[in-house]
Protein backbone atom coordinates (compact mmCIF):
# COMPACT_ATOMS: atom_id res chain seq x y z
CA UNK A 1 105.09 189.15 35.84
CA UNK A 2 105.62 191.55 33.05
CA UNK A 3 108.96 192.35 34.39
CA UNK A 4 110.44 188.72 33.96
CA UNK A 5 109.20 188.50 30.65
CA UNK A 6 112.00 189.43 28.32
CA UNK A 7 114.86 187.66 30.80
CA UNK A 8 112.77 184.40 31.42
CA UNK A 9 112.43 184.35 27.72
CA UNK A 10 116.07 184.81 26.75
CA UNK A 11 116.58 182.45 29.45
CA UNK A 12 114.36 179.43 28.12
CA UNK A 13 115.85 179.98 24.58
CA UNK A 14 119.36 179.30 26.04
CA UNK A 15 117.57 176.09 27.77
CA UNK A 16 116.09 175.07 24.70
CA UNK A 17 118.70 175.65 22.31
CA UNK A 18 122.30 174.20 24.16
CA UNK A 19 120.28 171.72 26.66
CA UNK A 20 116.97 170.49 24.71
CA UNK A 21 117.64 167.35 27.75
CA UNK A 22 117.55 169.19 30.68
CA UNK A 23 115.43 168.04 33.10
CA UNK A 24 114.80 171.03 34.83
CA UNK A 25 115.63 174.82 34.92
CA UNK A 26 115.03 177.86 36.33
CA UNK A 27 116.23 182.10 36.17
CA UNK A 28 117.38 183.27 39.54
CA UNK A 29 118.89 186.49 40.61
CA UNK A 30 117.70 190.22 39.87
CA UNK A 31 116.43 188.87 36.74
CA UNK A 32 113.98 186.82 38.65
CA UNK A 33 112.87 189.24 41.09
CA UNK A 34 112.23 191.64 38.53
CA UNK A 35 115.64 194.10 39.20
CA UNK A 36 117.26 193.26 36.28
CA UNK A 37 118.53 195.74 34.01
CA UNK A 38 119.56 195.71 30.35
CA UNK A 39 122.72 194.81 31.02
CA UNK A 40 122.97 192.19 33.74
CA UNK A 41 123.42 188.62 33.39
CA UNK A 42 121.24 185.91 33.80
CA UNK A 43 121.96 183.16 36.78
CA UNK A 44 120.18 180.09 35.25
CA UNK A 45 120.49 176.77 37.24
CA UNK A 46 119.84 173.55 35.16
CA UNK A 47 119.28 170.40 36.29
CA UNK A 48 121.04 167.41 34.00
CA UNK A 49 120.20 163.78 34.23
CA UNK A 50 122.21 161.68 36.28
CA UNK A 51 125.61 160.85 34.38
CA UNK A 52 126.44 164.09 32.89
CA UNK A 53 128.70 166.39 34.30
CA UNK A 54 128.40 168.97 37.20
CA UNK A 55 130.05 172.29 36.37
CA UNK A 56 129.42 176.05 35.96
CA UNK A 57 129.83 178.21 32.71
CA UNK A 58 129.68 181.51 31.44
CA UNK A 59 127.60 181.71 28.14
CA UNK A 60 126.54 184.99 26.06
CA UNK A 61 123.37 184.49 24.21
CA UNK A 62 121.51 186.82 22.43
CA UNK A 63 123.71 189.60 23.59
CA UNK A 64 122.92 188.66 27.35
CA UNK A 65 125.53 187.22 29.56
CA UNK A 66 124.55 184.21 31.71
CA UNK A 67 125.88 182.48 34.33
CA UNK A 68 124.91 178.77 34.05
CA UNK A 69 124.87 176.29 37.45
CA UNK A 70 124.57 172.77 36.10
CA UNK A 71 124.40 170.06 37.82
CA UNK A 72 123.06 166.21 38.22
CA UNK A 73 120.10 165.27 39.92
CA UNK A 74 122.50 163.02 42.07
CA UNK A 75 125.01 165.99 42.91
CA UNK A 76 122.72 168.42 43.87
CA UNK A 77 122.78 167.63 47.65
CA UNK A 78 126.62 167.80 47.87
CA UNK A 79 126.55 171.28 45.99
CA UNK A 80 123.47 172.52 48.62
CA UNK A 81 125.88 171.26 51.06
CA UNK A 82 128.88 173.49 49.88
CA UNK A 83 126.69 176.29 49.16
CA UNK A 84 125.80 175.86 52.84
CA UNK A 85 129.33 175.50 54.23
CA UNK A 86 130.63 178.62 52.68
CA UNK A 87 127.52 180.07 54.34
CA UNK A 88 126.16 182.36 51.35
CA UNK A 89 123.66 179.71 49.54
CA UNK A 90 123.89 181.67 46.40
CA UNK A 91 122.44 178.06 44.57
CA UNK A 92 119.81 177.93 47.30
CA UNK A 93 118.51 181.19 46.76
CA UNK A 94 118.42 180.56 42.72
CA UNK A 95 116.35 177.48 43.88
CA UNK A 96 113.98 178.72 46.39
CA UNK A 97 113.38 182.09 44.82
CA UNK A 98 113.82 181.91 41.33
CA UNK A 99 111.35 181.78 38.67
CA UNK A 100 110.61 178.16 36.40
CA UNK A 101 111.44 177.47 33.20
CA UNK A 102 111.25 174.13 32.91
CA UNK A 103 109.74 171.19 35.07
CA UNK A 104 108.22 168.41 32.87
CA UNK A 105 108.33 165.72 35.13
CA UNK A 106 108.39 167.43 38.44
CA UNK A 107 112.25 166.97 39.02
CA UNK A 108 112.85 170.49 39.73
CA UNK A 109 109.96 171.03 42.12
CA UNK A 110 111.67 168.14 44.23
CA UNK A 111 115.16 169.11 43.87
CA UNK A 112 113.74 173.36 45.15
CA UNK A 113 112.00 171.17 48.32
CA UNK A 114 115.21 169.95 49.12
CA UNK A 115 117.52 173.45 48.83
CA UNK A 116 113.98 175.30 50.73
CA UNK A 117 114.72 172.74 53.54
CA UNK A 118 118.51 173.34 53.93
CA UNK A 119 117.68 177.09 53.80
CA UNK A 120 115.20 176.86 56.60
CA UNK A 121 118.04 174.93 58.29
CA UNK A 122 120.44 178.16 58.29
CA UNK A 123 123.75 178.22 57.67
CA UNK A 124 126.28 176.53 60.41
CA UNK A 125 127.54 178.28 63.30
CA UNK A 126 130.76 180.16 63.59
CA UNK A 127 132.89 178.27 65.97
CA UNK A 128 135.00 179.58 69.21
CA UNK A 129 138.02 179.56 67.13
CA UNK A 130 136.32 181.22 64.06
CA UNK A 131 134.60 183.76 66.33
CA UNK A 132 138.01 184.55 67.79
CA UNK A 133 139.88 185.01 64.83
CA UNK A 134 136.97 187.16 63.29
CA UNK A 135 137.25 189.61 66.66
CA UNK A 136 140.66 189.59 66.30
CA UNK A 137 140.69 190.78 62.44
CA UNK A 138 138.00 193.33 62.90
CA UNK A 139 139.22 194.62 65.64
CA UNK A 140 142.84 195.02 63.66
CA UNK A 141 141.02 196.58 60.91
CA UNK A 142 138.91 199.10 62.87
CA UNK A 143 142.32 199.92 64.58
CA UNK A 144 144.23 201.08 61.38
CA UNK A 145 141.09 203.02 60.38
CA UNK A 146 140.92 205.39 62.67
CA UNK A 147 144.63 205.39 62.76
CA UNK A 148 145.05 206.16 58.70
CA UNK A 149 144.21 209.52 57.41
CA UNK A 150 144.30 210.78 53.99
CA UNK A 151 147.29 212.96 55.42
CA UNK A 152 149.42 210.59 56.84
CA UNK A 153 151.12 209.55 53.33
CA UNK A 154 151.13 210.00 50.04
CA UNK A 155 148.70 206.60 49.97
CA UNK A 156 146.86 207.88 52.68
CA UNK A 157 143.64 207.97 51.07
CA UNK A 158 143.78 204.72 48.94
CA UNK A 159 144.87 203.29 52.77
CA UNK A 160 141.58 204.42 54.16
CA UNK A 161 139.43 203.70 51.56
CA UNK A 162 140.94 200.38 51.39
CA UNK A 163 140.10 199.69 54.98
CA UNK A 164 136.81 200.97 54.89
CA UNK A 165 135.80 198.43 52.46
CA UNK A 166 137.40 195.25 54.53
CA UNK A 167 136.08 196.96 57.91
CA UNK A 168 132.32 197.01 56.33
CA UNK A 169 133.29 193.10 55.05
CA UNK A 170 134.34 191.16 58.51
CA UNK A 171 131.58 193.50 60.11
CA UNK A 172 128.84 192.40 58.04
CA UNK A 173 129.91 189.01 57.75
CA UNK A 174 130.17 188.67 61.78
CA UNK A 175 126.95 190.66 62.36
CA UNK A 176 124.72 188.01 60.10
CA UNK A 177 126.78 185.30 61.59
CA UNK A 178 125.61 187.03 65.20
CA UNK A 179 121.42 186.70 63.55
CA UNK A 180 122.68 183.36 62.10
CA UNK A 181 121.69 184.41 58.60
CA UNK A 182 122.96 183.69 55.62
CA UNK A 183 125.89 186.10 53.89
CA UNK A 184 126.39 187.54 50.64
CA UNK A 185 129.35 188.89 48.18
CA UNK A 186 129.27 191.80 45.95
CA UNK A 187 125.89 193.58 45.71
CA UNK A 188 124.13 191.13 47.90
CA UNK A 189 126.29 191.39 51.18
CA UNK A 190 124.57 194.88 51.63
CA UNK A 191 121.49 193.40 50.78
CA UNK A 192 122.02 190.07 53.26
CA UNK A 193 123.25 192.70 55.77
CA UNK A 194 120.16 194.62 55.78
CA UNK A 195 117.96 191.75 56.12
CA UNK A 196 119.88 190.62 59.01
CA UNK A 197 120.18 193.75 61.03
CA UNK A 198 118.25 196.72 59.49
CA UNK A 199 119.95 199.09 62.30
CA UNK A 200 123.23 198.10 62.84
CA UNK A 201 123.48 197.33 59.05
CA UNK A 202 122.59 200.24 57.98
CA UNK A 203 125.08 201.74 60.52
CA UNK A 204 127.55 200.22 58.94
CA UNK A 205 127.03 201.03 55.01
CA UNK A 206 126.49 204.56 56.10
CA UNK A 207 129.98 204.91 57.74
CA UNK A 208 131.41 202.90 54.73
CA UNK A 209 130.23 205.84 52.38
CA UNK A 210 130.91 208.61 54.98
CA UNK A 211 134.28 207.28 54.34
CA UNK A 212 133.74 207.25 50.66
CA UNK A 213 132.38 210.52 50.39
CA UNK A 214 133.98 212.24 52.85
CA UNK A 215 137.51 210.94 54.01
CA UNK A 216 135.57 210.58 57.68
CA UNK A 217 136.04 207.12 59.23
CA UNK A 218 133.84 208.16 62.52
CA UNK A 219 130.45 206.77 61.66
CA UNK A 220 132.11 203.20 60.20
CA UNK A 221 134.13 203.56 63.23
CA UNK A 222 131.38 203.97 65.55
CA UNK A 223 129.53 200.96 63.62
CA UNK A 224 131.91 198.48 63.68
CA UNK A 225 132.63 199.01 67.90
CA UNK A 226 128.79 198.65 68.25
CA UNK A 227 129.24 195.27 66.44
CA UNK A 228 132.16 194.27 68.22
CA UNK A 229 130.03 194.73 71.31
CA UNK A 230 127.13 192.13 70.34
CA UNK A 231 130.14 189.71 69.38
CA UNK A 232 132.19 189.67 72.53
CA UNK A 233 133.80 193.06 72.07
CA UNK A 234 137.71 194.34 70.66
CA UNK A 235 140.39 191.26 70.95
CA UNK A 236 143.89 192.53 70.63
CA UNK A 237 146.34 191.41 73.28
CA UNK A 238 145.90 187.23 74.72
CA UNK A 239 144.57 186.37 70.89
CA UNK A 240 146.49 182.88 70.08
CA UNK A 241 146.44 180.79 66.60
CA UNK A 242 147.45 177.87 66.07
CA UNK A 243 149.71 177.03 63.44
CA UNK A 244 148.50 174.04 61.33
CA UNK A 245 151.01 171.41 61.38
């Protein structure tokens, strides 16, 4: 606990001092699980009463950014409900891992029974069309990279390193599709990705910094085929899309 101490503090003085009528609150993130360094922000969800206004904000207090998710008793299903559509449940996780602030009526221990229950649910299911187009793009991206060298332009390298990082992005995001787990962005896709598929995964990251290090697409390129081959393999020629009218 002694690691939470001086960001759960900071983070119940913010409560206290800008919303004294919160109902609930509680410090998510690396903060919560004890990662945190000096420098990063706090995520801080705070549940309002009914009738005030849904939003997110950016605050600094006492030197520390945070990154406030407020929201209404009342809204908090619809905003579960996004968080689940866009498949990353970045507000879930702040619900059903983070550490609590405040609770004086038992609001927020109701509200974290409701996000732990659309967790357990999982995120929806890619669909054909979704799976198609994400076969398509990888493939597409896996093509250029191991057709782009460092000496094949004057961009060459800022080519390759550029589709290293959207090669590691659609593969990741289509191999914790494949485990039907939940995705990330930024620091936590790697982190998601892992979860999901400790093998393949790491596959993946360690071509992405083979790349990196070494200007050698190989290993990512080797990765991202072995993912292709769980998901229904390379789609180049027959792919269709629709237009939308």
């Amino acid at each position: 606990m002694d690691d939470h101490i001086a960001p759960a503090t900071q983070a119940l003085d913010l409560i206290k001092d800008r919303f004294p009528h919160a109902l609930g609150a509680l410090l998510g993130g690396s903060a919560a699980q004890g990662r945190a360094t000096p420098t990063s922000d706090l995520d801080v969800a705070v549940l309002l009463p009914d009738g005030d206004t849904s939003r997110r904000e950016v605050v600094r207090h006492g030197g520390r950014l945070a990154e406030l998710f407020l929201h209404t008793r009342a809204d908090a299903p619809e905003h579960f409900e996004r968080d689940r559509s866009l498949r990353r449940g970045t507000l879930l996780f702040i619900y059903d891992q983070g550490l609590p602030l405040v609770d004086p009526n038992g609001h927020l221990a109701r509200i974290r029974e409701q996000a732990r229950a659309v967790l357990a649910a999982g995120p929806p299911p890619l669909t054909p069309a979704e799976w198609e187009r994400g076969r398509y793009v990888l493939t597409c991206f896996l093509d250029d990279l191991t057709d782009t060298s460092p000496a094949t332009s004057p961009t060459g390298r800022y080519e390759q390193l550029s589709l290293a990082d959207f090669t590691l992005r659609e593969a990741a995001h289509l191999l914790i599709a494949h485990h039907g787990d939940w995705t990330g962005i930024g620091k936590w896709l790697p982190r998601r990705l892992l979860s999901a598929d400790p093998v393949r995964g790491k596959a993946l990251l360690d071509g992405h910094r083979a790349v990196a290090e070494h200007a050698d697409p190989a290993t990512l390129a080797a990765a991202t085929e072995q993912v292709l081959d769980v998901i229904g393999g390379p789609l180049r020629e027959g792919y269709t899309q629709r237009w939308r009218a």
